[in-house]
PDB file of N, CA and C in Angstrom:
ATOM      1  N   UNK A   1     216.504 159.463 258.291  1.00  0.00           N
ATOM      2  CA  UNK A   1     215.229 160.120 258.135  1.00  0.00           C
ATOM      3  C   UNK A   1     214.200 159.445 259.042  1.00  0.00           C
ATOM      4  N   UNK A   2     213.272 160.131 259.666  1.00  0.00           N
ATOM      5  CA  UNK A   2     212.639 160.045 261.088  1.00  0.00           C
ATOM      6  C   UNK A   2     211.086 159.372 259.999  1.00  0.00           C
ATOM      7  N   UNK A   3     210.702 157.790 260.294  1.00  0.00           N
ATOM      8  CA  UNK A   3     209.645 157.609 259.385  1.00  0.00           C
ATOM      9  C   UNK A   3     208.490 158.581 259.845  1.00  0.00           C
ATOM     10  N   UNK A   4     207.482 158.681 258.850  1.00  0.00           N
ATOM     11  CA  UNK A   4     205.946 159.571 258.633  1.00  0.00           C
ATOM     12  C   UNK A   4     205.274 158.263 259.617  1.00  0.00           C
ATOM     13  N   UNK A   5     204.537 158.847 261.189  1.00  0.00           N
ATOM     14  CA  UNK A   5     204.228 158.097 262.367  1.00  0.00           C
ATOM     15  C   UNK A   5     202.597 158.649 262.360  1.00  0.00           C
ATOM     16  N   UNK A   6     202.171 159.560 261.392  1.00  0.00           N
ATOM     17  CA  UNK A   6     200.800 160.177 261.954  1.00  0.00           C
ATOM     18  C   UNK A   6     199.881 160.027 260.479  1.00  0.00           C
ATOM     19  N   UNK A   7     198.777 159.939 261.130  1.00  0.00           N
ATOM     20  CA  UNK A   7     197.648 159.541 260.033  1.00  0.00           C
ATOM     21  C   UNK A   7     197.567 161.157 259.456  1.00  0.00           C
ATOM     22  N   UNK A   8     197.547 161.843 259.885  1.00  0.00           N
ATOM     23  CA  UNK A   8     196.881 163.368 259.444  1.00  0.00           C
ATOM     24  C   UNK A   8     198.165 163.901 258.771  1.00  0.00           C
ATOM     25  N   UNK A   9     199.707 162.799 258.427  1.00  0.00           N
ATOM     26  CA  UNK A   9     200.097 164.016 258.115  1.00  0.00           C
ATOM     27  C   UNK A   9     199.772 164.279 256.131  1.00  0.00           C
ATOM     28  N   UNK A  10     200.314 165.038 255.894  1.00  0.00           N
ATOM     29  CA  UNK A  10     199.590 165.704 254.780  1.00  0.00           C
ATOM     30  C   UNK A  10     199.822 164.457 253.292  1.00  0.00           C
ATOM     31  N   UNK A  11     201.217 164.093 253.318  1.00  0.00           N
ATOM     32  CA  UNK A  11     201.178 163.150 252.798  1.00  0.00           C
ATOM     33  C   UNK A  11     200.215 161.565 252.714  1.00  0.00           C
ATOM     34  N   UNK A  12     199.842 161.370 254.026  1.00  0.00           N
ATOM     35  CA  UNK A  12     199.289 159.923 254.226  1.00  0.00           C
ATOM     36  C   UNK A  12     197.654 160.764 253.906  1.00  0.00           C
ATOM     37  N   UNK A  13     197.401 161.810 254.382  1.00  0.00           N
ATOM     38  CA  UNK A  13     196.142 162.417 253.981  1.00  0.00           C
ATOM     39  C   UNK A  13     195.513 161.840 252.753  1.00  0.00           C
ATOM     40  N   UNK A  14     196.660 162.797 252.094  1.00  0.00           N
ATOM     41  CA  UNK A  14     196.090 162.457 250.378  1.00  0.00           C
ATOM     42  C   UNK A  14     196.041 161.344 249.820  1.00  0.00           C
ATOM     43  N   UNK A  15     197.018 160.233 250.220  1.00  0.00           N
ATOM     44  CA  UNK A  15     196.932 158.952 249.756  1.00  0.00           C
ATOM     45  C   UNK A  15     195.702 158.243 250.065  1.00  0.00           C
ATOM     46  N   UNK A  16     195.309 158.778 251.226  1.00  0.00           N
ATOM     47  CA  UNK A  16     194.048 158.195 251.861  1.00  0.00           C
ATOM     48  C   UNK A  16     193.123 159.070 250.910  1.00  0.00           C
ATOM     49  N   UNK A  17     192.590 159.941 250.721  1.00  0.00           N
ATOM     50  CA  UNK A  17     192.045 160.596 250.026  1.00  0.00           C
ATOM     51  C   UNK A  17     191.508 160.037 248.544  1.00  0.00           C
ATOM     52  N   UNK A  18     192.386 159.245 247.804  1.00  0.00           N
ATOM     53  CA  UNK A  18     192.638 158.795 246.642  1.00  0.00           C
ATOM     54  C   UNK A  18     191.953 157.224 246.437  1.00  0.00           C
ATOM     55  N   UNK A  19     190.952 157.079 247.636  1.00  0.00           N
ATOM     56  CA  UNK A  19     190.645 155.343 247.620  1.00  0.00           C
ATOM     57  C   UNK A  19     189.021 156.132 246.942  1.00  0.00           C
ATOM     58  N   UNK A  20     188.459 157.252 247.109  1.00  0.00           N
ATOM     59  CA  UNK A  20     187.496 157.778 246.227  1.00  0.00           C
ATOM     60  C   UNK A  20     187.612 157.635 244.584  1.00  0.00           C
ATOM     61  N   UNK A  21     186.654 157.624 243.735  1.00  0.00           N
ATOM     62  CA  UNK A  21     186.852 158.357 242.409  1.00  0.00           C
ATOM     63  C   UNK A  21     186.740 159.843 242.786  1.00  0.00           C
ATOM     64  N   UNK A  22     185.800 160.010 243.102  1.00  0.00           N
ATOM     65  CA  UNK A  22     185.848 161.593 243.670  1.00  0.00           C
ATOM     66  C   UNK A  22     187.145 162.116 244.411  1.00  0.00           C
ATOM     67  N   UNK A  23     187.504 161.359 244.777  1.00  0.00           N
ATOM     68  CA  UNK A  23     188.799 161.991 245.579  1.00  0.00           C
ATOM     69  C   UNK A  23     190.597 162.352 244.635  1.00  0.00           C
ATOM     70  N   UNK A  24     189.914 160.647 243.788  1.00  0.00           N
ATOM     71  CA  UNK A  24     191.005 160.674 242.641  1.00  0.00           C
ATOM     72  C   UNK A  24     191.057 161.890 241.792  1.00  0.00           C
ATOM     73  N   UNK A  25     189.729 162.125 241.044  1.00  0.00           N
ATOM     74  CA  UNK A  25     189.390 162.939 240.515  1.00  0.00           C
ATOM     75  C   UNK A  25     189.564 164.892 240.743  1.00  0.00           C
ATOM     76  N   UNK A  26     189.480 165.015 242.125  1.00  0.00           N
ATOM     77  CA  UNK A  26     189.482 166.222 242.604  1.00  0.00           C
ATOM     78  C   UNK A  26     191.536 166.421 242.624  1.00  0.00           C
ATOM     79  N   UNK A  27     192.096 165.642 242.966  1.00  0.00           N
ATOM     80  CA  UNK A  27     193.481 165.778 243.049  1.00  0.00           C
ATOM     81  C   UNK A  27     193.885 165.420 242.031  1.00  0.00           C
ATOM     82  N   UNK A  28     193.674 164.658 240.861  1.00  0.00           N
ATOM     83  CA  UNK A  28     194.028 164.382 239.773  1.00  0.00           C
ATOM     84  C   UNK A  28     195.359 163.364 239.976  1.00  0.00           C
ATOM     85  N   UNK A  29     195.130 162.661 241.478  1.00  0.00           N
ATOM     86  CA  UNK A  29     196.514 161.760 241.551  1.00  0.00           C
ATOM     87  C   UNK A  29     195.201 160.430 241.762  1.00  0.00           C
ATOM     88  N   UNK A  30     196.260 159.277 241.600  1.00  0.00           N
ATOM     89  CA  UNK A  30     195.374 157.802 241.904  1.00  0.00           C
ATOM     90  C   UNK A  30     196.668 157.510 242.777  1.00  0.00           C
ATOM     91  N   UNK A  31     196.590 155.926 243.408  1.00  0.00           N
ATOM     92  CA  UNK A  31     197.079 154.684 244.222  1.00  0.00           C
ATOM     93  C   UNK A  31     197.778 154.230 243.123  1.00  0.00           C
ATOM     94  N   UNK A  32     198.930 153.982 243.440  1.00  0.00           N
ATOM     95  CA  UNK A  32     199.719 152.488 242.688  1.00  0.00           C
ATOM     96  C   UNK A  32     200.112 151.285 243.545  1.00  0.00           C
ATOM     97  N   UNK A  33     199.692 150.149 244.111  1.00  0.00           N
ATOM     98  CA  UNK A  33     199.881 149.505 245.555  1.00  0.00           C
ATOM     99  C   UNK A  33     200.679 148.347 244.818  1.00  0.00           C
ATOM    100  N   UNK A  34     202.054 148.040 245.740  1.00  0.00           N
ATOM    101  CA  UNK A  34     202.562 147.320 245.516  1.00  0.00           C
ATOM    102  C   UNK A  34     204.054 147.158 244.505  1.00  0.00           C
ATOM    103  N   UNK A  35     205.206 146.668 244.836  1.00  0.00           N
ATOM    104  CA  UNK A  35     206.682 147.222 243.845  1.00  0.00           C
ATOM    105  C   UNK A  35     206.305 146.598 242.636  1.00  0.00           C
ATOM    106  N   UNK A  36     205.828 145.745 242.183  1.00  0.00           N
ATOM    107  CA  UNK A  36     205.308 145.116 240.625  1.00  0.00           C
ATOM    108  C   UNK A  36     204.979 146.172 239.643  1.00  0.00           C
ATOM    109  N   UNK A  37     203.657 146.891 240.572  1.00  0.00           N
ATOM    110  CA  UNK A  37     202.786 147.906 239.836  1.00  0.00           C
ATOM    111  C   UNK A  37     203.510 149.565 239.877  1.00  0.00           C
ATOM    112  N   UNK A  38     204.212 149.644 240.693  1.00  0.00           N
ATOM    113  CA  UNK A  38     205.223 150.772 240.282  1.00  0.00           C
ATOM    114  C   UNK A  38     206.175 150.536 239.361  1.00  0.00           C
ATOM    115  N   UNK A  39     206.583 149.536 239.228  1.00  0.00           N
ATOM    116  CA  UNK A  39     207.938 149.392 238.444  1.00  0.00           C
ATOM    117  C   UNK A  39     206.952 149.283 236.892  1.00  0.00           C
ATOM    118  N   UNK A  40     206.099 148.793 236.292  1.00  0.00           N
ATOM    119  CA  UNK A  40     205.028 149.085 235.192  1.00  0.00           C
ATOM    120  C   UNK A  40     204.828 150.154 235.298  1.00  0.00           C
ATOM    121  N   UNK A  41     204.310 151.221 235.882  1.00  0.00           N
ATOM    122  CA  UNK A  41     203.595 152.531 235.946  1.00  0.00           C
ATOM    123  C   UNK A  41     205.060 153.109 235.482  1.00  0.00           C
ATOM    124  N   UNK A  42     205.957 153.393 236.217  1.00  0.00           N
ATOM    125  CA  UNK A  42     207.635 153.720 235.722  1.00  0.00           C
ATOM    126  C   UNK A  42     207.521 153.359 234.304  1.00  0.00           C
ATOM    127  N   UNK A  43     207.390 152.422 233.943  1.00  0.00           N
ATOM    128  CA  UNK A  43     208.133 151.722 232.509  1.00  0.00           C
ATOM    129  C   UNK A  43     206.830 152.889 231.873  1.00  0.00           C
ATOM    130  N   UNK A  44     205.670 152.328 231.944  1.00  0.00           N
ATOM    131  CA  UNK A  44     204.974 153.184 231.176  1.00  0.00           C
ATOM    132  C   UNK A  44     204.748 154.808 230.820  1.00  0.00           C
ATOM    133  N   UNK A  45     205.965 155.388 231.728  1.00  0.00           N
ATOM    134  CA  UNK A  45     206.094 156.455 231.859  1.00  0.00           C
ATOM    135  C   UNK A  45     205.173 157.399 232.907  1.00  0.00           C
ATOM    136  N   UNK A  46     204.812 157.061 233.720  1.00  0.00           N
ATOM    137  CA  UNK A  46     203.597 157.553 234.893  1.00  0.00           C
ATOM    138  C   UNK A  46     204.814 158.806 235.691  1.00  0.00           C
ATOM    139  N   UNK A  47     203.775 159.442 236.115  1.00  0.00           N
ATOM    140  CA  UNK A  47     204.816 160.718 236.634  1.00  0.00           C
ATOM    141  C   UNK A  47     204.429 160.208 238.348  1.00  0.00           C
ATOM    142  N   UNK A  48     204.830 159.806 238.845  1.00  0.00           N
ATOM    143  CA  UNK A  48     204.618 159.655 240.720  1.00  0.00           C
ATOM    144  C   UNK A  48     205.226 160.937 241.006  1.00  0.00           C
ATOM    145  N   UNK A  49     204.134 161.196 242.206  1.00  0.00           N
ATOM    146  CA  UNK A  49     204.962 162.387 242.769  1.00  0.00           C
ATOM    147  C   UNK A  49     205.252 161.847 243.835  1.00  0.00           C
ATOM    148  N   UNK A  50     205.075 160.842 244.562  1.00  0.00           N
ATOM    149  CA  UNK A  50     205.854 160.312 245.772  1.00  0.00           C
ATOM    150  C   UNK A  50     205.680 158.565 246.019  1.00  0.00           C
ATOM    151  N   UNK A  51     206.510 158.364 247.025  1.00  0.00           N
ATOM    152  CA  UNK A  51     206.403 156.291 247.348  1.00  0.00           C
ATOM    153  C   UNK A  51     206.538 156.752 248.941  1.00  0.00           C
ATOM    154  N   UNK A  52     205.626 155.598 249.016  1.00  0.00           N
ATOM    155  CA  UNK A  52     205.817 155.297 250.651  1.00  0.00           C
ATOM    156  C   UNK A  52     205.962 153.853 250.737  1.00  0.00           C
ATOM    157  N   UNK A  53     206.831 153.534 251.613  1.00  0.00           N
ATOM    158  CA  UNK A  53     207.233 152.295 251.996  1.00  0.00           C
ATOM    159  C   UNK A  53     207.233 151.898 253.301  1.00  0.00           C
ATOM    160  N   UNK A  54     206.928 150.867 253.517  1.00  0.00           N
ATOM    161  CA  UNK A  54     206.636 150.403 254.885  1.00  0.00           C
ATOM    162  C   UNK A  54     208.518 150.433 255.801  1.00  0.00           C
ATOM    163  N   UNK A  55     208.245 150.448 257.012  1.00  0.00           N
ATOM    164  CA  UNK A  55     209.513 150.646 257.722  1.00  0.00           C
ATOM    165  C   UNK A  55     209.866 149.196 257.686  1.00  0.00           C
ATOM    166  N   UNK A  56     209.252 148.367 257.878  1.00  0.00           N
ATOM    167  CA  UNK A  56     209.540 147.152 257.198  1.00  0.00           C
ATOM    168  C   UNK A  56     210.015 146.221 255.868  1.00  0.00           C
ATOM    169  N   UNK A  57     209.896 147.302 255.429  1.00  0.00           N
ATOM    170  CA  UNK A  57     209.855 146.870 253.263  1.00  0.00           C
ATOM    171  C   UNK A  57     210.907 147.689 252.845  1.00  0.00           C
ATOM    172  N   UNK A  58     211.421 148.229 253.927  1.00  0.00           N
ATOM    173  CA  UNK A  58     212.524 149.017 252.890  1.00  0.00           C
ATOM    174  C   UNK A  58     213.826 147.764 252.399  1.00  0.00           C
ATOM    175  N   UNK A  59     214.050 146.740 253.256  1.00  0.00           N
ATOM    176  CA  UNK A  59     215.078 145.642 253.227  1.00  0.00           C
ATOM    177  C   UNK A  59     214.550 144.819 252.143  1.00  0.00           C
ATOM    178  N   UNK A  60     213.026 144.624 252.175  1.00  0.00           N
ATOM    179  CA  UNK A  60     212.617 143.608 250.905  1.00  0.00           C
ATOM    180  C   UNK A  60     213.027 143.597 249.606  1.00  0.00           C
ATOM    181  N   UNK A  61     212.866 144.844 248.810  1.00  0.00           N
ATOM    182  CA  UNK A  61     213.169 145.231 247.798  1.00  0.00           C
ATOM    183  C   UNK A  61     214.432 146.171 247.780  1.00  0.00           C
ATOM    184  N   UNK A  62     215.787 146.054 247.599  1.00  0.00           N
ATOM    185  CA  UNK A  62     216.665 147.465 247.688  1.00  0.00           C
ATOM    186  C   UNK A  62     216.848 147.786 246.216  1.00  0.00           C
ATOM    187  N   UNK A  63     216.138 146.883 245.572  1.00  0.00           N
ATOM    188  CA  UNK A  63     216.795 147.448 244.334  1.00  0.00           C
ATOM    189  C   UNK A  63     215.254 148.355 243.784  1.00  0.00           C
ATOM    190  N   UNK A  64     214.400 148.237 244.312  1.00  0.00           N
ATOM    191  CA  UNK A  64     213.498 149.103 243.801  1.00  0.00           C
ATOM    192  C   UNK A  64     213.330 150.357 244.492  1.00  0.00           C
ATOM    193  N   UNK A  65     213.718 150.166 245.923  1.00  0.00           N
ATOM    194  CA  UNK A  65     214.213 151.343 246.995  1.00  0.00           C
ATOM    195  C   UNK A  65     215.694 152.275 246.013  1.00  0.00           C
ATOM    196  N   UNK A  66     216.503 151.423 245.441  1.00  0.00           N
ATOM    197  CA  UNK A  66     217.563 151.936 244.671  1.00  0.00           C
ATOM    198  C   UNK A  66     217.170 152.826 243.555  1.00  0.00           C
ATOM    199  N   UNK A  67     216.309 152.057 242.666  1.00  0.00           N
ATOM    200  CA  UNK A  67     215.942 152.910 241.599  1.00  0.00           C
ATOM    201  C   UNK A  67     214.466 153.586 241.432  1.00  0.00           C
ATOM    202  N   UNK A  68     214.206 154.026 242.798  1.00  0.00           N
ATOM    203  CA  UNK A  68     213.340 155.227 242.909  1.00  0.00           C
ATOM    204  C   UNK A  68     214.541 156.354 243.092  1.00  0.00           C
ATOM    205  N   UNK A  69     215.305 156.025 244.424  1.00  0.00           N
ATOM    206  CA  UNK A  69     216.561 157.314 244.647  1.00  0.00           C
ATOM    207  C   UNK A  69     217.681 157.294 243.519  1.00  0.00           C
ATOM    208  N   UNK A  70     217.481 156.649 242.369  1.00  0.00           N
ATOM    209  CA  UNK A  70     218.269 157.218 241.337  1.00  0.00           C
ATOM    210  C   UNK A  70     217.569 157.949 240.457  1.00  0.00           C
ATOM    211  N   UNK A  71     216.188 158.281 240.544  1.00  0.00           N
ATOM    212  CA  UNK A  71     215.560 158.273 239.635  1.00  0.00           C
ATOM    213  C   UNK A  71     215.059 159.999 240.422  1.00  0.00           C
ATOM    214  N   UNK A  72     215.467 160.416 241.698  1.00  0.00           N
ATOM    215  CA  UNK A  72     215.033 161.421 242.154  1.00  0.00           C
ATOM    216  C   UNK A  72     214.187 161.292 242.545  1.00  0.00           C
ATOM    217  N   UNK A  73     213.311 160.353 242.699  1.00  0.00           N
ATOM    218  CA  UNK A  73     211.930 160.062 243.340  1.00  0.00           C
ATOM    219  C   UNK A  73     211.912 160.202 244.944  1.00  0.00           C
ATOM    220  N   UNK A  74     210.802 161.316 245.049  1.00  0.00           N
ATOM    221  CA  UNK A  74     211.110 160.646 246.648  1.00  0.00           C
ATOM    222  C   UNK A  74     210.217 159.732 247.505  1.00  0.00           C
ATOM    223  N   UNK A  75     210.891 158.805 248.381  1.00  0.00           N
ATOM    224  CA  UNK A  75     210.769 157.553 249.158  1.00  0.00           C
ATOM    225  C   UNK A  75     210.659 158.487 250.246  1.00  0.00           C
ATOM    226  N   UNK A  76     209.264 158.079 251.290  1.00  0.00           N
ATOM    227  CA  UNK A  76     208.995 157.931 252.320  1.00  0.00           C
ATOM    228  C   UNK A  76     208.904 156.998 253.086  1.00  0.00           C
ATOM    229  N   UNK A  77     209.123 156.458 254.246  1.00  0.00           N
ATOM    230  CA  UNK A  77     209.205 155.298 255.378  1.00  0.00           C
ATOM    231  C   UNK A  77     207.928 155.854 256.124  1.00  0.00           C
ATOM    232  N   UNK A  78     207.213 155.060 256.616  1.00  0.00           N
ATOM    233  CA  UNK A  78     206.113 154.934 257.072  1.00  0.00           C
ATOM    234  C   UNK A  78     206.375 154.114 258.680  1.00  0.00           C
ATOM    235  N   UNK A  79     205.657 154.520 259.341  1.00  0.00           N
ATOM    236  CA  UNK A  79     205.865 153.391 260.441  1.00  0.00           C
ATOM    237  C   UNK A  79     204.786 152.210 260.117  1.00  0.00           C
ATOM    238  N   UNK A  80     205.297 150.531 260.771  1.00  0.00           N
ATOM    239  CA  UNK A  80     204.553 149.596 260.247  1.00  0.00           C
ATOM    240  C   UNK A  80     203.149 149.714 260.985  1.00  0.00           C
ATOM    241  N   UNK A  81     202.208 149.207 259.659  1.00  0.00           N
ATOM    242  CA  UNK A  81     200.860 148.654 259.961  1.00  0.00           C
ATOM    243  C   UNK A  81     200.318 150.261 259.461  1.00  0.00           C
ATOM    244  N   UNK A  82     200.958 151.225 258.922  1.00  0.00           N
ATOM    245  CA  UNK A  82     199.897 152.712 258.693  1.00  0.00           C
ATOM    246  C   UNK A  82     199.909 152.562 257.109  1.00  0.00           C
ATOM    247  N   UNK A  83     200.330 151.622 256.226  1.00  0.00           N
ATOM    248  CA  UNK A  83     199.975 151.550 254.682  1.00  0.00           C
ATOM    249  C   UNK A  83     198.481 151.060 254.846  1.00  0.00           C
ATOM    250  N   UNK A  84     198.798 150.072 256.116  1.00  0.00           N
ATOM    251  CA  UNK A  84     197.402 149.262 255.719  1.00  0.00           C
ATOM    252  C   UNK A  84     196.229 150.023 256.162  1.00  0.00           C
ATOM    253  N   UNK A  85     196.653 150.852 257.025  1.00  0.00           N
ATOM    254  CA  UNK A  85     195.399 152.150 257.452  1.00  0.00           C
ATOM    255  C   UNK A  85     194.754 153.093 256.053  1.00  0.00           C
ATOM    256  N   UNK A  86     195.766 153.121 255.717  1.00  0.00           N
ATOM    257  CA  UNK A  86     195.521 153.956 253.920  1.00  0.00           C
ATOM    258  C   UNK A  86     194.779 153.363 253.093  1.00  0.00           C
ATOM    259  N   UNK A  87     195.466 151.892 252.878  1.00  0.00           N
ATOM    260  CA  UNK A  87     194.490 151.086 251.955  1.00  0.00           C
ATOM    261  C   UNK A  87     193.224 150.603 251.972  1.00  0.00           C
ATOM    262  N   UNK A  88     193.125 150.384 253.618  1.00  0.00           N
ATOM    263  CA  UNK A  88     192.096 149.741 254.175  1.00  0.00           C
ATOM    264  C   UNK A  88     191.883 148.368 253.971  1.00  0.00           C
ATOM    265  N   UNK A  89     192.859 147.971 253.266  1.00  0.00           N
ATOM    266  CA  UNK A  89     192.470 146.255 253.133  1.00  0.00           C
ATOM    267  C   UNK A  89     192.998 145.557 253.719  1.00  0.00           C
ATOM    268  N   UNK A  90     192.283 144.081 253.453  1.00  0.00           N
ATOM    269  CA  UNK A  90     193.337 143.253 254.873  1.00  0.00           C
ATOM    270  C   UNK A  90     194.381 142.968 254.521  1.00  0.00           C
ATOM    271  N   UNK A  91     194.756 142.764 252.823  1.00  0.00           N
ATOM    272  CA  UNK A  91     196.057 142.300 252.789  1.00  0.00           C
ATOM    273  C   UNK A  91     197.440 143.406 252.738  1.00  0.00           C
ATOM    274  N   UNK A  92     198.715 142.954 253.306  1.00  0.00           N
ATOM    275  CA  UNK A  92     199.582 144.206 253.912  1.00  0.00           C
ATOM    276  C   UNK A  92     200.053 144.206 252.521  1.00  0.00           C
ATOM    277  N   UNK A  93     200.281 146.175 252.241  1.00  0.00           N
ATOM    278  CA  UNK A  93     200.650 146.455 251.068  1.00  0.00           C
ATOM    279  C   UNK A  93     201.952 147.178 251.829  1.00  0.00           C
ATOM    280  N   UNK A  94     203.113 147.197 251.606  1.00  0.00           N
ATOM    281  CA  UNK A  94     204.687 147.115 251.750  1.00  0.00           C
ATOM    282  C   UNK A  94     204.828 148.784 250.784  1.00  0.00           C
ATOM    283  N   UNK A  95     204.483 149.010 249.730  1.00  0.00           N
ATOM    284  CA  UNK A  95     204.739 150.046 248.878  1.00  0.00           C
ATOM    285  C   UNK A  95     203.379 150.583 248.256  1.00  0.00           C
ATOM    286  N   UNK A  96     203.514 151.534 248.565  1.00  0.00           N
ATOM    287  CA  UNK A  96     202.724 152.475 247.794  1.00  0.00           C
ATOM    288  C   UNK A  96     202.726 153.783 246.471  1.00  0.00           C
ATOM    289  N   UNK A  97     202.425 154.044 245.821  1.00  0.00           N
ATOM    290  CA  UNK A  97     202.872 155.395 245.164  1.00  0.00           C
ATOM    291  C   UNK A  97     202.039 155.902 245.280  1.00  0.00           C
ATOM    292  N   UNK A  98     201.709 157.500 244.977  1.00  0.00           N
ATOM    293  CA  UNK A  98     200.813 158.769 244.434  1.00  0.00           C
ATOM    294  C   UNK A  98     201.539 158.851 242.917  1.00  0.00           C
ATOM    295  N   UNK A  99     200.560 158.638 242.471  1.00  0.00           N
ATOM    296  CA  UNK A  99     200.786 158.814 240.332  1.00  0.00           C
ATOM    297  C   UNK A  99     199.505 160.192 240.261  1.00  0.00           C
ATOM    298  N   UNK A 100     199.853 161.017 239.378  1.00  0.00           N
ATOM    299  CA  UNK A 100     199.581 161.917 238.501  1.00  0.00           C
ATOM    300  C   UNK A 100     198.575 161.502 237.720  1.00  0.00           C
ATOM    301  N   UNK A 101     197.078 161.694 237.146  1.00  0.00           N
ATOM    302  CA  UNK A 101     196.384 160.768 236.265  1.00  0.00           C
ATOM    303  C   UNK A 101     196.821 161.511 235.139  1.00  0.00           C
ATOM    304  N   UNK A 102     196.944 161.026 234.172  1.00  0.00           N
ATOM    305  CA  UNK A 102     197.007 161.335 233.049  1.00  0.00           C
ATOM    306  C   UNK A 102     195.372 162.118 232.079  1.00  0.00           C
ATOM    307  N   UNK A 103     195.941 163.231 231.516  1.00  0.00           N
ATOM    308  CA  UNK A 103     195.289 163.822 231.310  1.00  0.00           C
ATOM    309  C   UNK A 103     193.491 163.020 230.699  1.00  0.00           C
ATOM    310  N   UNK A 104     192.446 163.622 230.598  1.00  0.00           N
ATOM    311  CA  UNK A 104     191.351 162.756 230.289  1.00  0.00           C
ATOM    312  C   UNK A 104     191.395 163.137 228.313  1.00  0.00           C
ATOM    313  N   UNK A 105     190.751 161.848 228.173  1.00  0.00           N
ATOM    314  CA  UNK A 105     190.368 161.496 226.538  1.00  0.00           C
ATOM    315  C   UNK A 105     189.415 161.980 226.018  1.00  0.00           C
ATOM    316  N   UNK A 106     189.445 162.944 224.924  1.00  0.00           N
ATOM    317  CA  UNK A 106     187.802 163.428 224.672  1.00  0.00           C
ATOM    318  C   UNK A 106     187.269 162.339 223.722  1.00  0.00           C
ATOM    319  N   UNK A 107     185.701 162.468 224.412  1.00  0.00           N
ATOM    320  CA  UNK A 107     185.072 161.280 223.660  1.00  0.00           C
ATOM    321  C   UNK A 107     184.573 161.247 222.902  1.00  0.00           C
ATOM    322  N   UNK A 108     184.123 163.031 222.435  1.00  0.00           N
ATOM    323  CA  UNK A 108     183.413 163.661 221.069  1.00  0.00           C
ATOM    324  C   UNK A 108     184.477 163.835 220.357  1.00  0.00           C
ATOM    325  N   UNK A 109     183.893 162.954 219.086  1.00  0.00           N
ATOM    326  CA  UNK A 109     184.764 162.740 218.210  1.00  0.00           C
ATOM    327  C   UNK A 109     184.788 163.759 217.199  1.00  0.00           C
ATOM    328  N   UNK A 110     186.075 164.582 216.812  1.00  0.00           N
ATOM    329  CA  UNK A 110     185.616 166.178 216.113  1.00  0.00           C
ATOM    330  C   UNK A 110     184.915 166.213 214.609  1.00  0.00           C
ATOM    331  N   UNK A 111     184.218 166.915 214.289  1.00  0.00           N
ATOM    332  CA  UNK A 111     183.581 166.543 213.411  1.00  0.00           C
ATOM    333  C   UNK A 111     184.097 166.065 211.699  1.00  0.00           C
ATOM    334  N   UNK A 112     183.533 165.640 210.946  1.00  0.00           N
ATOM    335  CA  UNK A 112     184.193 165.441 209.656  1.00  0.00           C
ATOM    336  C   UNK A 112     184.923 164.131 210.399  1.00  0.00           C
ATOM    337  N   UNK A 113     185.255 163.143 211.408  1.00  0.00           N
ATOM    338  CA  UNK A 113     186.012 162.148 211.710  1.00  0.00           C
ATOM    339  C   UNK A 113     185.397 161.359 210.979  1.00  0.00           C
ATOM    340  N   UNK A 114     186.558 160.214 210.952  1.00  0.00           N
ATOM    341  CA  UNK A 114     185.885 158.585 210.005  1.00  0.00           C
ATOM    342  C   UNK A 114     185.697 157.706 210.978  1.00  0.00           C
ATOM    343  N   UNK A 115     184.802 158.200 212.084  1.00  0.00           N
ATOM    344  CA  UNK A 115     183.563 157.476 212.871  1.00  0.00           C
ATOM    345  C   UNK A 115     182.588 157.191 212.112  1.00  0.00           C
ATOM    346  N   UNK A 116     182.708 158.691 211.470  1.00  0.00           N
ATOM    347  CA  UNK A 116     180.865 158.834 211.010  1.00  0.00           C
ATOM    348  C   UNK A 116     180.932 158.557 209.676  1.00  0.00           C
ATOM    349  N   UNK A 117     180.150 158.203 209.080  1.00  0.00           N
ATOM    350  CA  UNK A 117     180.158 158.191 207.510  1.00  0.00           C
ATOM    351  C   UNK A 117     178.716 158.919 206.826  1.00  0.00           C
ATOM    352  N   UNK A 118     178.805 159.885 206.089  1.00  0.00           N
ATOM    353  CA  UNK A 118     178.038 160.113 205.174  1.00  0.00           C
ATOM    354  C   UNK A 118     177.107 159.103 204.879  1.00  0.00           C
ATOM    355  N   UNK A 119     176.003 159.306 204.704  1.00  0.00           N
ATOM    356  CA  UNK A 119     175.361 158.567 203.791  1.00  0.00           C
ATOM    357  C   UNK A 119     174.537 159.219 202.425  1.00  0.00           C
TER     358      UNK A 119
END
């Protein structure tokens, strides 16, 4: 598989897209940076709709490269130094995900709840 080499393409778009709240918010996906914080987001049940991995990082980790492709997930290769274009930070992030946010919490509490108490 030929790695993702361009900033505009639609995938690296949106990831880039997602360093907003507004941006998070409008796509309803966030950032997961780093194999630690995917493999938690996984456990916790997080729905990713995709990983990108550095063309470099695919050798670092195979067993987390392993159990994304057992898991049906799909893994993208990136060419090196374009995660860090996404993230924008200085330190090099190797893995990335797009996660799904989980639906929002209502904060009005319905009425008759044992928030409130009679008096």
């Amino acid at each position: 598989m030929t790695p993702i080499d361009a900033i505009k393409d639609p995938r690296i778009a949106t990831a880039r897209s997602l360093a907003t709240r507004a941006g998070r918010d409008a796509a309803g996906l966030c950032r997961v940076e780093g194999p630690s914080l995917i493999r938690q987001a996984r456990a916790a049940g997080a729905r990713l709709a995709y990983v990108l991995t550095s063309v470099d990082a695919t050798g670092d980790d195979p067993s987390l490269h392993a159990e994304l492709c057992d898991a049906h997930m799909p893994v993208h290769t990136v060419r090196a130094g374009l995660l860090r274009k996404i993230t924008g930070g200085a330190k090099p992030v190797d893995w990335l995900a797009v996660a799904h946010l989980p639906a929002p919490c209502s904060t009005v509490a319905p009425a008759g709840s044992p928030t409130r108490r009679p008096r």
